[in-house]
Protein backbone atom coordinates (compact mmCIF):
# COMPACT_ATOMS: atom_id res chain seq x y z
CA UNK A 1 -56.91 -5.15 67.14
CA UNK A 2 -59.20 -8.09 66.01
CA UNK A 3 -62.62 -6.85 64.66
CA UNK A 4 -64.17 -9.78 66.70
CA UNK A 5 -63.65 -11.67 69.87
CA UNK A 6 -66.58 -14.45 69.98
CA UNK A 7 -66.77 -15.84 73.55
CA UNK A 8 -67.98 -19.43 74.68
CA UNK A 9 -69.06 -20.53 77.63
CA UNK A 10 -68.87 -24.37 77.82
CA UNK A 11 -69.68 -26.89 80.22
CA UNK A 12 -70.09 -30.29 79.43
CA UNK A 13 -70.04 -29.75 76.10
CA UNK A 14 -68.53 -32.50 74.07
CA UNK A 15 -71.22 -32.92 72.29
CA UNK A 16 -71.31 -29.72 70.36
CA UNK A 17 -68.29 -27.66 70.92
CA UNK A 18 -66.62 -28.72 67.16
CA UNK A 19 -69.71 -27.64 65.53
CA UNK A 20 -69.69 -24.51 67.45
CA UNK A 21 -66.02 -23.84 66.80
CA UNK A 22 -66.04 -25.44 63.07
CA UNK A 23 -69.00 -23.03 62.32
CA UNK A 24 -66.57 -19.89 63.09
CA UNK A 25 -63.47 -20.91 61.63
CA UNK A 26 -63.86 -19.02 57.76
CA UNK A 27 -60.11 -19.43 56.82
CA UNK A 28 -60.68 -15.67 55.00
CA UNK A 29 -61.63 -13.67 58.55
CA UNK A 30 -58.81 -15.59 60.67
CA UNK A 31 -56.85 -13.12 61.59
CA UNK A 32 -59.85 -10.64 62.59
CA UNK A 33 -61.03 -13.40 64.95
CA UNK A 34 -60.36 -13.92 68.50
CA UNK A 35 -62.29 -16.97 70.45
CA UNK A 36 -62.69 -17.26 73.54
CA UNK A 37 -63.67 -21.33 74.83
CA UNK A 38 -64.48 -20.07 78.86
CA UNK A 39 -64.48 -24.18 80.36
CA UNK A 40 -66.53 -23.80 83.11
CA UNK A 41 -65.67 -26.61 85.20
CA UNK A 42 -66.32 -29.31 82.52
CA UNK A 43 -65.99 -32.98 83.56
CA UNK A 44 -66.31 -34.36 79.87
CA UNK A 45 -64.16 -33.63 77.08
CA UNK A 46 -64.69 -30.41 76.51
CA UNK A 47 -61.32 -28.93 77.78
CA UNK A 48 -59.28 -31.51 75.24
CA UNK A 49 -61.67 -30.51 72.37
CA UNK A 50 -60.74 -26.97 73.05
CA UNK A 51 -57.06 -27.69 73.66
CA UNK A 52 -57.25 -29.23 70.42
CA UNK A 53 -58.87 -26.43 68.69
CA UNK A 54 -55.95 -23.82 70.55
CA UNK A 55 -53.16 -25.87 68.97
CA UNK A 56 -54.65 -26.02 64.97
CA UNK A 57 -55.72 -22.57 65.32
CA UNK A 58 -53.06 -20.50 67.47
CA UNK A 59 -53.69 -16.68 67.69
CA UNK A 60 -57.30 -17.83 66.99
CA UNK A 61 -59.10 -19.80 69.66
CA UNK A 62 -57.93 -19.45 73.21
CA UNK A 63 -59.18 -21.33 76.30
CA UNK A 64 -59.43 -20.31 79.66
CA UNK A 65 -60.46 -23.17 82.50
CA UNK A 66 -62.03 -22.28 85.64
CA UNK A 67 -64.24 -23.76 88.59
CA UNK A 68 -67.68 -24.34 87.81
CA UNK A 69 -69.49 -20.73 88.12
CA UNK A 70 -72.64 -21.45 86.23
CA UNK A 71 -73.26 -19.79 82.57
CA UNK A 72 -72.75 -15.82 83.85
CA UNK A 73 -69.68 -16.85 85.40
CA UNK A 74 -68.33 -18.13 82.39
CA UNK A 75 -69.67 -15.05 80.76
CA UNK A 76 -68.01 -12.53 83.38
CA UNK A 77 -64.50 -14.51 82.82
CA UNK A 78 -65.04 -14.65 79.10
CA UNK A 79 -66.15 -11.40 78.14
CA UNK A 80 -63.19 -9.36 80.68
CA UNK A 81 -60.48 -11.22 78.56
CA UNK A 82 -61.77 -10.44 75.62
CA UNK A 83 -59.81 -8.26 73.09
CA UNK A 84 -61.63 -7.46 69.84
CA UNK A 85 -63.13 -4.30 67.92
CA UNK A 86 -67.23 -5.88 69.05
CA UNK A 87 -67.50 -8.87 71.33
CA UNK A 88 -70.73 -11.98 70.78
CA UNK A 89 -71.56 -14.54 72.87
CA UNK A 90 -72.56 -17.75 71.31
CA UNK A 91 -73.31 -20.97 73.52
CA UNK A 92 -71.26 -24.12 72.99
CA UNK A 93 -74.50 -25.76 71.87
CA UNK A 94 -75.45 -23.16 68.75
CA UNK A 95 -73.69 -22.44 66.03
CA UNK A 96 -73.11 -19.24 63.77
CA UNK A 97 -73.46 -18.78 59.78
CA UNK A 98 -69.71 -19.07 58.55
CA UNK A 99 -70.64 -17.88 55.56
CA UNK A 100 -71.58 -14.20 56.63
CA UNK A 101 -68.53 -13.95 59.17
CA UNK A 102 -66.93 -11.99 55.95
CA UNK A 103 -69.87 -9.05 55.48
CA UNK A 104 -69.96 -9.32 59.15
CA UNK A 105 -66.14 -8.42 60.23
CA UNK A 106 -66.54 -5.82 56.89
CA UNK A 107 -69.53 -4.09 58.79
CA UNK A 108 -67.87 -3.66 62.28
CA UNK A 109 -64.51 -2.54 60.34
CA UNK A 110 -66.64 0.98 59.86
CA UNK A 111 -68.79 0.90 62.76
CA UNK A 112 -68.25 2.26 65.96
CA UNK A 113 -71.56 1.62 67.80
CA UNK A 114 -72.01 0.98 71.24
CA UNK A 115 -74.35 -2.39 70.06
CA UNK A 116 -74.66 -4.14 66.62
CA UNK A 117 -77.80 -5.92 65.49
CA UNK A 118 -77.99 -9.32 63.69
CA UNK A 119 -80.74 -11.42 62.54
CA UNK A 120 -80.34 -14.73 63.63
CA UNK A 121 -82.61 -18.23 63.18
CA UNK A 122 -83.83 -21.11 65.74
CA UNK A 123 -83.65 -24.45 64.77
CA UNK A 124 -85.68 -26.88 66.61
CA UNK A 125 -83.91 -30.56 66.64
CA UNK A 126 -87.04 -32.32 67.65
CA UNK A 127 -89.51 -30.89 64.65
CA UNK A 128 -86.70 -29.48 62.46
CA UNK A 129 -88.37 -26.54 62.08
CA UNK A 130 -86.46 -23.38 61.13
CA UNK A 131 -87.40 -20.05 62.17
CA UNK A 132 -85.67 -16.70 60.92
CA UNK A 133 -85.91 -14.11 63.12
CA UNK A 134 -85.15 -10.31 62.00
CA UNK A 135 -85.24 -6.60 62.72
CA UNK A 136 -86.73 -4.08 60.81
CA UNK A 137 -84.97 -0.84 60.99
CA UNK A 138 -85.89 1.49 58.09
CA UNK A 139 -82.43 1.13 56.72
CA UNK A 140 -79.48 -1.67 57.67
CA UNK A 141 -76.08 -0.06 58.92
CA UNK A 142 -77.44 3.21 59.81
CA UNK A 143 -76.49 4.29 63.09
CA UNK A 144 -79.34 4.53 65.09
CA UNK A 145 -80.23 6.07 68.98
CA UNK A 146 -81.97 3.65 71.44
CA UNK A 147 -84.75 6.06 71.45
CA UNK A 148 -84.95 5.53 68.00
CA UNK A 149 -85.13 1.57 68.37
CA UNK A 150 -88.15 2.45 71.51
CA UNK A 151 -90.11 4.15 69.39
CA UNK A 152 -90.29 1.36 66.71
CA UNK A 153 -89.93 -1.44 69.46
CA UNK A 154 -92.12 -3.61 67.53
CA UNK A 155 -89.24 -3.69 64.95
CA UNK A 156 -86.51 -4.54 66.62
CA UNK A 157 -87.94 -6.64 70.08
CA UNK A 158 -86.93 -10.19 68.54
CA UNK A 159 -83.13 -9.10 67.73
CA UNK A 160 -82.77 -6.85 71.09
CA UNK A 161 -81.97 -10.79 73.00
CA UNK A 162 -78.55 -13.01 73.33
CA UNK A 163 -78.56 -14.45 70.17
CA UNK A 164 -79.25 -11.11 67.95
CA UNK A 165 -76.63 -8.60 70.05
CA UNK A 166 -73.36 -7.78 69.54
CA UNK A 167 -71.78 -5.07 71.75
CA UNK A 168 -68.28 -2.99 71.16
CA UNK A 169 -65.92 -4.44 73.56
CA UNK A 170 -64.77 -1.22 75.59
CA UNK A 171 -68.41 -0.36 76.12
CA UNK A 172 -69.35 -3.62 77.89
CA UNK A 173 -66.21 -3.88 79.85
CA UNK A 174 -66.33 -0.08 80.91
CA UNK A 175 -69.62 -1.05 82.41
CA UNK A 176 -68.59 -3.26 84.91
CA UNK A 177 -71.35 -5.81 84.62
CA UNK A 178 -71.24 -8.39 86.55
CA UNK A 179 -74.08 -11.07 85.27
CA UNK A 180 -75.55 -13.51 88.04
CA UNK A 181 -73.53 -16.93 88.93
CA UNK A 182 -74.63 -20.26 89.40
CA UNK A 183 -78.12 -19.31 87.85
CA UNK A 184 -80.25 -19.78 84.64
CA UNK A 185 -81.59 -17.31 82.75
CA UNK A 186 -79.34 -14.71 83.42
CA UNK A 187 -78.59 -14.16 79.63
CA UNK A 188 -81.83 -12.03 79.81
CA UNK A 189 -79.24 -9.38 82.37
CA UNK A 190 -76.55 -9.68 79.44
CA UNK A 191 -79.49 -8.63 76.92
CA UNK A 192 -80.87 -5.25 79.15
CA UNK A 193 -78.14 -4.24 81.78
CA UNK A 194 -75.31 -2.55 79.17
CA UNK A 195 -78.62 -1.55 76.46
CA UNK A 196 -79.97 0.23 78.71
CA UNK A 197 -76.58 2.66 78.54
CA UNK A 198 -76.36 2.59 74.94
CA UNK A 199 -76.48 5.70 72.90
CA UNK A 200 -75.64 4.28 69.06
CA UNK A 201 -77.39 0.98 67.92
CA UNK A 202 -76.93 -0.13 64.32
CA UNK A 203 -78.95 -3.08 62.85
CA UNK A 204 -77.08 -5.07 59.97
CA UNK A 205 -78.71 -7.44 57.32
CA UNK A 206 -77.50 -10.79 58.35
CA UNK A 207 -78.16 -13.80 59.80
CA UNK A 208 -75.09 -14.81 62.36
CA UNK A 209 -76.48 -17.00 65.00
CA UNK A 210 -77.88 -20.53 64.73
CA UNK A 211 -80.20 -21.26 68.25
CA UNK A 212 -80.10 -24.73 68.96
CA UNK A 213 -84.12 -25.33 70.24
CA UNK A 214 -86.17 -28.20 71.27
CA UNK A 215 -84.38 -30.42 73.35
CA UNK A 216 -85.99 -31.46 76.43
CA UNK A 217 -82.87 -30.82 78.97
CA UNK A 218 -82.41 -27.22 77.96
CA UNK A 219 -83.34 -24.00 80.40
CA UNK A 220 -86.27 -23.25 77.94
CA UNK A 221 -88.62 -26.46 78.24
CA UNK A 222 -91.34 -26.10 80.41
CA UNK A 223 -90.18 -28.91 82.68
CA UNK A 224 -86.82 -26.84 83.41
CA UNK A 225 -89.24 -23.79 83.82
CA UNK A 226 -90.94 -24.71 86.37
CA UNK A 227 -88.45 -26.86 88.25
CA UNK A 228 -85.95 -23.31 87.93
CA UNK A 229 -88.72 -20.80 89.10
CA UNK A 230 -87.06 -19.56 91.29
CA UNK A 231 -84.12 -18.31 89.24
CA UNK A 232 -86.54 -16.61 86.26
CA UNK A 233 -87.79 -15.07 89.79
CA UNK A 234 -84.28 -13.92 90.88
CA UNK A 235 -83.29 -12.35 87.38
CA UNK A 236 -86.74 -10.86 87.06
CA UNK A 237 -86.08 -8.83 90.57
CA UNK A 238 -82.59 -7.94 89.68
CA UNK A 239 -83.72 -6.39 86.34
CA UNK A 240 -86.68 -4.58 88.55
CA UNK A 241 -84.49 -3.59 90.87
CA UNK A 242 -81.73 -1.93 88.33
CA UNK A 243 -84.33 -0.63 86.04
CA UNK A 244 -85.83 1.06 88.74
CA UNK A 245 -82.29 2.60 89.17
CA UNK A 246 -82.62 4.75 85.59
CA UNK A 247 -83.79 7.70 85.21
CA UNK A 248 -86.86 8.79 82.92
CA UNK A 249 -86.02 7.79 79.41
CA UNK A 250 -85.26 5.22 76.82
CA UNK A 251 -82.48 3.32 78.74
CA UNK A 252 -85.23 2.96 81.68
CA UNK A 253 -87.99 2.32 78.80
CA UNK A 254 -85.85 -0.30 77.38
CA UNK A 255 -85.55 -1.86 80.99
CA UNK A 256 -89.23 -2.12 81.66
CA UNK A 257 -89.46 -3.21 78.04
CA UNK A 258 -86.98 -6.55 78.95
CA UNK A 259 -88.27 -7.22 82.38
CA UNK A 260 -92.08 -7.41 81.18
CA UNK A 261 -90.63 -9.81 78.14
CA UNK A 262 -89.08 -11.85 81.06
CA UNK A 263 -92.20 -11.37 83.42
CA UNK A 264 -94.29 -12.74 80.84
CA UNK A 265 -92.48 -15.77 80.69
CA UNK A 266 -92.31 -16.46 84.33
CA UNK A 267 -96.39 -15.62 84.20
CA UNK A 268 -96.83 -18.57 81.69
CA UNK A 269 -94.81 -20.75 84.17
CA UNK A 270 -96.88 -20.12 87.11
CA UNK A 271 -99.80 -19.88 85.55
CA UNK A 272 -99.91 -22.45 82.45
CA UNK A 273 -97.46 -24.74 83.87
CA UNK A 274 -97.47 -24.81 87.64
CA UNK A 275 -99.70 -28.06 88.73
CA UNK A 276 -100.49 -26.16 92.01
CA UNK A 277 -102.60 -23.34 90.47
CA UNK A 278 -103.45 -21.63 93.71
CA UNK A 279 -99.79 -21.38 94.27
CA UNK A 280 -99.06 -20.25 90.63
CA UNK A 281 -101.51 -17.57 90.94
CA UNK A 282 -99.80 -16.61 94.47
CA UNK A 283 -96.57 -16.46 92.67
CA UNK A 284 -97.55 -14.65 89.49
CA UNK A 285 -99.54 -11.96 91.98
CA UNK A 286 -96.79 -11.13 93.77
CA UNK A 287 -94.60 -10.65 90.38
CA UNK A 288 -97.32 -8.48 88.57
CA UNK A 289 -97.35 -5.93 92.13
CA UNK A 290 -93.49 -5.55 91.93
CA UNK A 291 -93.52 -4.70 88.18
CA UNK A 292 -96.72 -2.42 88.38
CA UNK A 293 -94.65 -0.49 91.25
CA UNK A 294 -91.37 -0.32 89.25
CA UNK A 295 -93.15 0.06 85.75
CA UNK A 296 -96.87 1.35 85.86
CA UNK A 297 -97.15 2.23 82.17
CA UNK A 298 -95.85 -1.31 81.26
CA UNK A 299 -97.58 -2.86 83.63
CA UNK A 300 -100.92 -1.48 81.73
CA UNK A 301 -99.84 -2.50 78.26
CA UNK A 302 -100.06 -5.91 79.42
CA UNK A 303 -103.08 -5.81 81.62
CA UNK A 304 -105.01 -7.96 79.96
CA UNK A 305 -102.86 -10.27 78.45
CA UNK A 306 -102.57 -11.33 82.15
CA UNK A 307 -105.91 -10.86 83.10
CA UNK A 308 -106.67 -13.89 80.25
CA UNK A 309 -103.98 -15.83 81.63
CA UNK A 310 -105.61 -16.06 84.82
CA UNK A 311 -108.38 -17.19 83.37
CA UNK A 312 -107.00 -19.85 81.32
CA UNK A 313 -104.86 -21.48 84.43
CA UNK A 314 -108.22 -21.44 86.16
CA UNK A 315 -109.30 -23.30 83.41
CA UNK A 316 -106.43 -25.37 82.78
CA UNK A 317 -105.70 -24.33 79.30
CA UNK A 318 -101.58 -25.21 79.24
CA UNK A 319 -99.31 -23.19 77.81
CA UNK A 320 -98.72 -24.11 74.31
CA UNK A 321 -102.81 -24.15 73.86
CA UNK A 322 -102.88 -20.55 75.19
CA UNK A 323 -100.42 -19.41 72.68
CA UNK A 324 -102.21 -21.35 70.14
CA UNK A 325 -105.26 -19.41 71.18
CA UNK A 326 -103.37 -16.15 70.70
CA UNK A 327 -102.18 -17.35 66.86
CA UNK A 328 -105.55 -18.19 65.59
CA UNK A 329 -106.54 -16.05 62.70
CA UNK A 330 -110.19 -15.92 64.10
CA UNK A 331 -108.90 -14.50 67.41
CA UNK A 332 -106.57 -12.28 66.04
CA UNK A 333 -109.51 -10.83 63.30
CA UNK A 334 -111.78 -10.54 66.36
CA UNK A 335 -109.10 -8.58 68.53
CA UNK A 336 -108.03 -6.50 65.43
CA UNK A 337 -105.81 -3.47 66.55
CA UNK A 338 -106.70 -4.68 70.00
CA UNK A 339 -103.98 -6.53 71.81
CA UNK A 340 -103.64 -8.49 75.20
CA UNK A 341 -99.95 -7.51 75.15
């Protein structure tokens, strides 16, 4: 069995699929590779840059074609075929760190955990900034519970997303997960819905992925944000709804953990970005009464964080001067161990 099966979901992708495949061909893991190119539908090159890819590397990259079924769909296909040891997801736009593939496939050789933990960096292409972002377990490779990550959430929030999990293969595909179709944003259900099961976790000292930021056409911009409300809405009530589902512990903790990340991203839209503010206020209302029913003890941990974002749309303070707010030293000296989070 291959140690790792990386799956990519590509659509339209000629643009960046040989960086993305380049990045994870280190001639010394080969053989412990499997990827997976999922072309979802593509009407560019990308199937003949993958075809190309299959026929230098066979046994290596593989490349399934189906009709267009958005970036879960690919996911679904992608992630049932795969065959490895620990499965990752990396999008045809990002990249990974060749150069760590080796400790990498060393690591999951030995480890058996039901999700694996990698640092990984964003890259913006606009600013060329680059940003590391890590966990900070109290040792790397040490086999941890998910009560153990909730209880130092702090730690290990900013490598708990997309780009920092991996999960062992036969625990994802025993779950049965099914991730939304023909919608954005549903990475965030990839992220919580098999966590939430998880009993081992173990956090390694590496950086793996490479997240592509800053370009104006991708689901993150503000623009897109707003324009796709509706489908940061749709995930938002399907991780409500399943989280609701678990019973008292750190899988449901976990859950209201994600869906308040998510929640506070589709406040910042509604409120910070929305032109209508009535109608962002309307929105972000109804949003705040769902998760307060699902999540009460969440809900108050974030209180006021929301109550200031009211007050800011009212005064149309956007989104990236609210955060800018939040980072001043000034603000952050006068709110000391107080937080609006």
């Amino acid at each position: 069995m291959k140690r790792l099966s990386f799956v990519i979901p590509a659509y339209n992708s000629e643009k960046y699929l040989e960086k993305c495949l380049s990045s994870m061909l280190e001639p010394s893991v080969l053989e412990d590779l499997e990827i997976i190119v999922v072309n979802d539908g593509s009407t560019d090159a990308t199937e003949k840059i993958a075809l190309d890819f299959c026929g230098r590397y066979p046994g290596t990259v593989r490349l399934i074609t189906q009709k267009n079924l958005g970036h879960g769909g690919a996911l679904n296909t992608g992630c049932a075929a795969a065959q490895g040891k620990y499965l990752k997801v990396v999008d045809a736009d990002d990249w990974v760190e060749r150069k760590n593939l080796p400790a990498l496939i060393k690591a999951l050789e030995t480890c058996d955990s039901d999700v694996v933990l990698t640092h990984y960096r964003t890259v913006n292409i606009t600013t060329g900034e680059d940003k590391a972002w890590r966990c900070y377990p109290e040792a790397f490779g040490k086999t941890m519970t998910l009560a153990d990550v909730m209880n130092r959430w702090g730690d290990f929030d900013r490598a708990l997303t997309f780009h920092g999990i991996a999960y062992r293969r036969d625990f994802y595909q025993k779950m049965g997960i099914s991730l939304s179709e023909h919608i954005f944003y549903e990475d965030h259900e990839f992220a919580t819905f098999p966590c939430c099961h998880a009993e081992t976790v173990t956090p390694l000292d590496m950086f793996v992925y490479v997240y592509r930021i800053g370009d104006v056409n991708q689901s993150v911009s503000d623009a897109n944000q707003l324009r796709r409300i509706s489908h940061v809405e749709a995930v938002l009530n399907r991780l409500l709804t399943e989280g609701e589902k678990l019973p008292q512990g750190a899988g449901r903790d976990y859950a209201a953990a994600k869906a308040q990340g998510l929640l506070m991203s589709y406040l910042t839209t509604a409120l910070l970005v929305c032109p209508d503010k009535a109608q962002g206020r309307r929105l972000a209302e109804k949003a705040v009464q769902k998760f307060s029913r699902c999540f009460p003890e969440a809900f108050r941990q974030m209180a006021g964080k929301y109550r200031a974002m009211v007050l800011c749309g009212r005064l149309h303070i956007t989104s990236a001067r609210f955060q800018a707010l939040l980072d001043n030293p000034l603000v952050r000296k006068i709110r000391g161990k107080h937080s609006f989070s």
